[in-house]
Protein backbone atom coordinates (compact mmCIF):
# COMPACT_ATOMS: atom_id res chain seq x y z
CA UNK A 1 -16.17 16.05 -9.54
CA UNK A 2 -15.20 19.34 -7.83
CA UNK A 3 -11.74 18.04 -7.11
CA UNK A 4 -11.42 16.90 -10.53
CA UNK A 5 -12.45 20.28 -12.09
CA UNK A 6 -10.04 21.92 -9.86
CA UNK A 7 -7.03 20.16 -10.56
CA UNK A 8 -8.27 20.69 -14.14
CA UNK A 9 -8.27 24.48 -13.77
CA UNK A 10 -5.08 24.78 -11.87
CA UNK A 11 -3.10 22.54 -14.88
CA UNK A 12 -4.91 24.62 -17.35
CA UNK A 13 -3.96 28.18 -15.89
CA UNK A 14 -0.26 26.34 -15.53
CA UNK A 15 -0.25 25.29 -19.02
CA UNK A 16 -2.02 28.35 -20.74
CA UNK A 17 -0.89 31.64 -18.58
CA UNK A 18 -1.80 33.91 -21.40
CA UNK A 19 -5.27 32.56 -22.18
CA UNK A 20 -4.55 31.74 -25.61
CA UNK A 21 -6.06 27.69 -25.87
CA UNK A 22 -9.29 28.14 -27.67
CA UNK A 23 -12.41 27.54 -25.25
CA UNK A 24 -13.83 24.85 -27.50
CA UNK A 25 -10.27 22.85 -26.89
CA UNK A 26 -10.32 23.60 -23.48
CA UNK A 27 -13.60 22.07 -22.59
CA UNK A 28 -12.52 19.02 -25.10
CA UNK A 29 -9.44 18.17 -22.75
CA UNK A 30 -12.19 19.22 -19.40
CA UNK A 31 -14.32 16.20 -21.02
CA UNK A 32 -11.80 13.55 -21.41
CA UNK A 33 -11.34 13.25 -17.91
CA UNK A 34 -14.83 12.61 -17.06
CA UNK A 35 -16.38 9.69 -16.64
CA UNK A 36 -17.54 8.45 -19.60
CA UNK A 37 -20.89 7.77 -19.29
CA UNK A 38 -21.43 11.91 -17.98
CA UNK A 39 -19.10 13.49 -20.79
CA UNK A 40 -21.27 12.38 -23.93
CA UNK A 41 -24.47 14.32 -22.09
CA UNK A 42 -22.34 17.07 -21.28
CA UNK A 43 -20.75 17.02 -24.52
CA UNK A 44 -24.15 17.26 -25.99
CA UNK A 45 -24.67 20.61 -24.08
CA UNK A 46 -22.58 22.31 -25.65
CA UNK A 47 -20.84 24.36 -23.48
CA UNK A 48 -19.66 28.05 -24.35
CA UNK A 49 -16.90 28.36 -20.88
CA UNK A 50 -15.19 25.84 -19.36
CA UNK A 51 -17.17 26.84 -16.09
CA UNK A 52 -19.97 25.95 -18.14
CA UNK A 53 -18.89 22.58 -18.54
CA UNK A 54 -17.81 21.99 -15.13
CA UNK A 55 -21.69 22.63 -13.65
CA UNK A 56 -23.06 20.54 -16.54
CA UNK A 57 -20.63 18.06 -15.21
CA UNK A 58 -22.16 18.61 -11.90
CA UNK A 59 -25.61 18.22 -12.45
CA UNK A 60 -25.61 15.31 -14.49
CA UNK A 61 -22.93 13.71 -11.99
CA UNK A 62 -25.75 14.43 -9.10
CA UNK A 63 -28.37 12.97 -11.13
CA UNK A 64 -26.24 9.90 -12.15
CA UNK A 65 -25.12 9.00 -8.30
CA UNK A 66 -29.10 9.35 -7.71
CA UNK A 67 -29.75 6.30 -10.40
CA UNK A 68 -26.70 4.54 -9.45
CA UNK A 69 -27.91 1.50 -6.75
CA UNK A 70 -26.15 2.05 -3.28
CA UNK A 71 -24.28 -1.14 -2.25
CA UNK A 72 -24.71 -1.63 1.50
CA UNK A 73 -21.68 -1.84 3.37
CA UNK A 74 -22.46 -6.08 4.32
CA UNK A 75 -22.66 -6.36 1.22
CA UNK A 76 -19.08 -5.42 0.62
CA UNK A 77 -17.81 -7.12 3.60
CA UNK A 78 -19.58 -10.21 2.28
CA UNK A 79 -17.39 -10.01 -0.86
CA UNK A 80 -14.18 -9.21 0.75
CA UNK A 81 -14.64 -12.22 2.79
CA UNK A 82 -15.16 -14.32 -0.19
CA UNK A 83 -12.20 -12.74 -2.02
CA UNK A 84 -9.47 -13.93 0.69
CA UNK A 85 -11.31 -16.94 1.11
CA UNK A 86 -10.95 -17.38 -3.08
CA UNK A 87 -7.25 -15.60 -3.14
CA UNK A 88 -6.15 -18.19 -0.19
CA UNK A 89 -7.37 -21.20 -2.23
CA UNK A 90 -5.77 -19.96 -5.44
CA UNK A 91 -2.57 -19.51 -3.48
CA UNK A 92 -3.09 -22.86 -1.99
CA UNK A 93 -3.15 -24.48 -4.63
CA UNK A 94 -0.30 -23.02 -6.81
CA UNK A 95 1.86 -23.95 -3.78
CA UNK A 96 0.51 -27.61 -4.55
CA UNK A 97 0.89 -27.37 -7.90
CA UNK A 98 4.31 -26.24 -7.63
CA UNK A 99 5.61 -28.57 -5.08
CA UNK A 100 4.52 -31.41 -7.36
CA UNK A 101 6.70 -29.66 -10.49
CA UNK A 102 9.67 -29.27 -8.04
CA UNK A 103 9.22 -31.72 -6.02
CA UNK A 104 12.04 -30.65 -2.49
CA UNK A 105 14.58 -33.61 -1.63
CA UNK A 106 13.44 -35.74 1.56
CA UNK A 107 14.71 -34.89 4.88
CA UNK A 108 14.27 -37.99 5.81
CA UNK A 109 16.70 -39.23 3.26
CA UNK A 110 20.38 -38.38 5.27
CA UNK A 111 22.17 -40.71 2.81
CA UNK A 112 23.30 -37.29 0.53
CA UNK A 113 24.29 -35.73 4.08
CA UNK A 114 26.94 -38.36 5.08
CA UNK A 115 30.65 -38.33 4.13
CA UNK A 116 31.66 -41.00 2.14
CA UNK A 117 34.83 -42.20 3.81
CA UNK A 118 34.05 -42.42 7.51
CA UNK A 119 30.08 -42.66 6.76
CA UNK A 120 29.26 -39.92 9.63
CA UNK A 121 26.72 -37.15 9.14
CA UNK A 122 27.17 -33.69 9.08
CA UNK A 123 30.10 -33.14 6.61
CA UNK A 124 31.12 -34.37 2.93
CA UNK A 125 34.32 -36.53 2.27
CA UNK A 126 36.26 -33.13 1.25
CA UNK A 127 35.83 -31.79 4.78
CA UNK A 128 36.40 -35.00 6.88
CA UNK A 129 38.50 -34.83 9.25
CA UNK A 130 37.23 -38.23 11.28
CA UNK A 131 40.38 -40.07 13.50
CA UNK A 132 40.52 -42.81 11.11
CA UNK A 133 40.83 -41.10 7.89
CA UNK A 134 43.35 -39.08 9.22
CA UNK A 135 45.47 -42.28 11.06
CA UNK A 136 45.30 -43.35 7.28
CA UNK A 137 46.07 -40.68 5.68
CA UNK A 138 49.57 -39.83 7.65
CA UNK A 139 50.26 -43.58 7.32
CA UNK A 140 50.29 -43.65 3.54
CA UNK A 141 52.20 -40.33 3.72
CA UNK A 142 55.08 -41.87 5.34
């Protein structure tokens, strides 16, 4: 809360130098910021100054945090854990589902890897350069 009202009153003495935003406005834009269950109470208060508004803001904001159950810090560890353990799965699985859409070309399969004309891997027939093709090749040239 205090760091919120004091960004709030440095933007506000950027924004109105001269003092001329009526007070009623000012506390309006003060109120939108808050959370939203503290501004209707403060709202209700009807604060005359800004300042007014901000230690409203205060004291309902203490007495809030006082109601609000305190989560233990296992307790967050405990669902961290279970939220990497979840986002894994997920992730997991869309792999899965994924590889079964596009399903990736065996490696096994080294048929699409050999050249056509001399039947070696490593090369296609464009690039072949193999002993025989070439014997054949300045044969028929001649």
């Amino acid at each position: 809360m205090d760091d919120y009202a004091n960004k709030f009153q440095r933007l506000q003495r950027k924004t109105d130098a001269n003092g001329r935003t009526p007070i009623a406005n000012v506390v309006r834009q003060f109120l939108t910021g808050l959370n939203p269950t503290i501004a209707p109470m403060v709202y209700a208060t009807a604060p005359a100054t800004l300042q007014a508004a901000i230690d409203t803001a205060k004291r309902y904001e203490a007495g809030f945090m006082m109601t609000q159950p305190k989560t233990s810090n296992y307790a967050e560890t405990e669902v961290t854990g279970q939220l990497e353990v979840l986002t894994a799965t997920v992730q997991q699985l869309l792999r899965k589902k994924e590889e079964e859409a596009y399903p990736r070309p065996n490696s096994n399969n080294n048929r699409n890897n050999n050249c056509f004309r001399c039947r070696e891997p490593g090369h296609f027939m464009r690039d072949c350069m193999s002993e025989k093709v070439l014997a054949t090749w300045k044969s028929n040239q001649n």
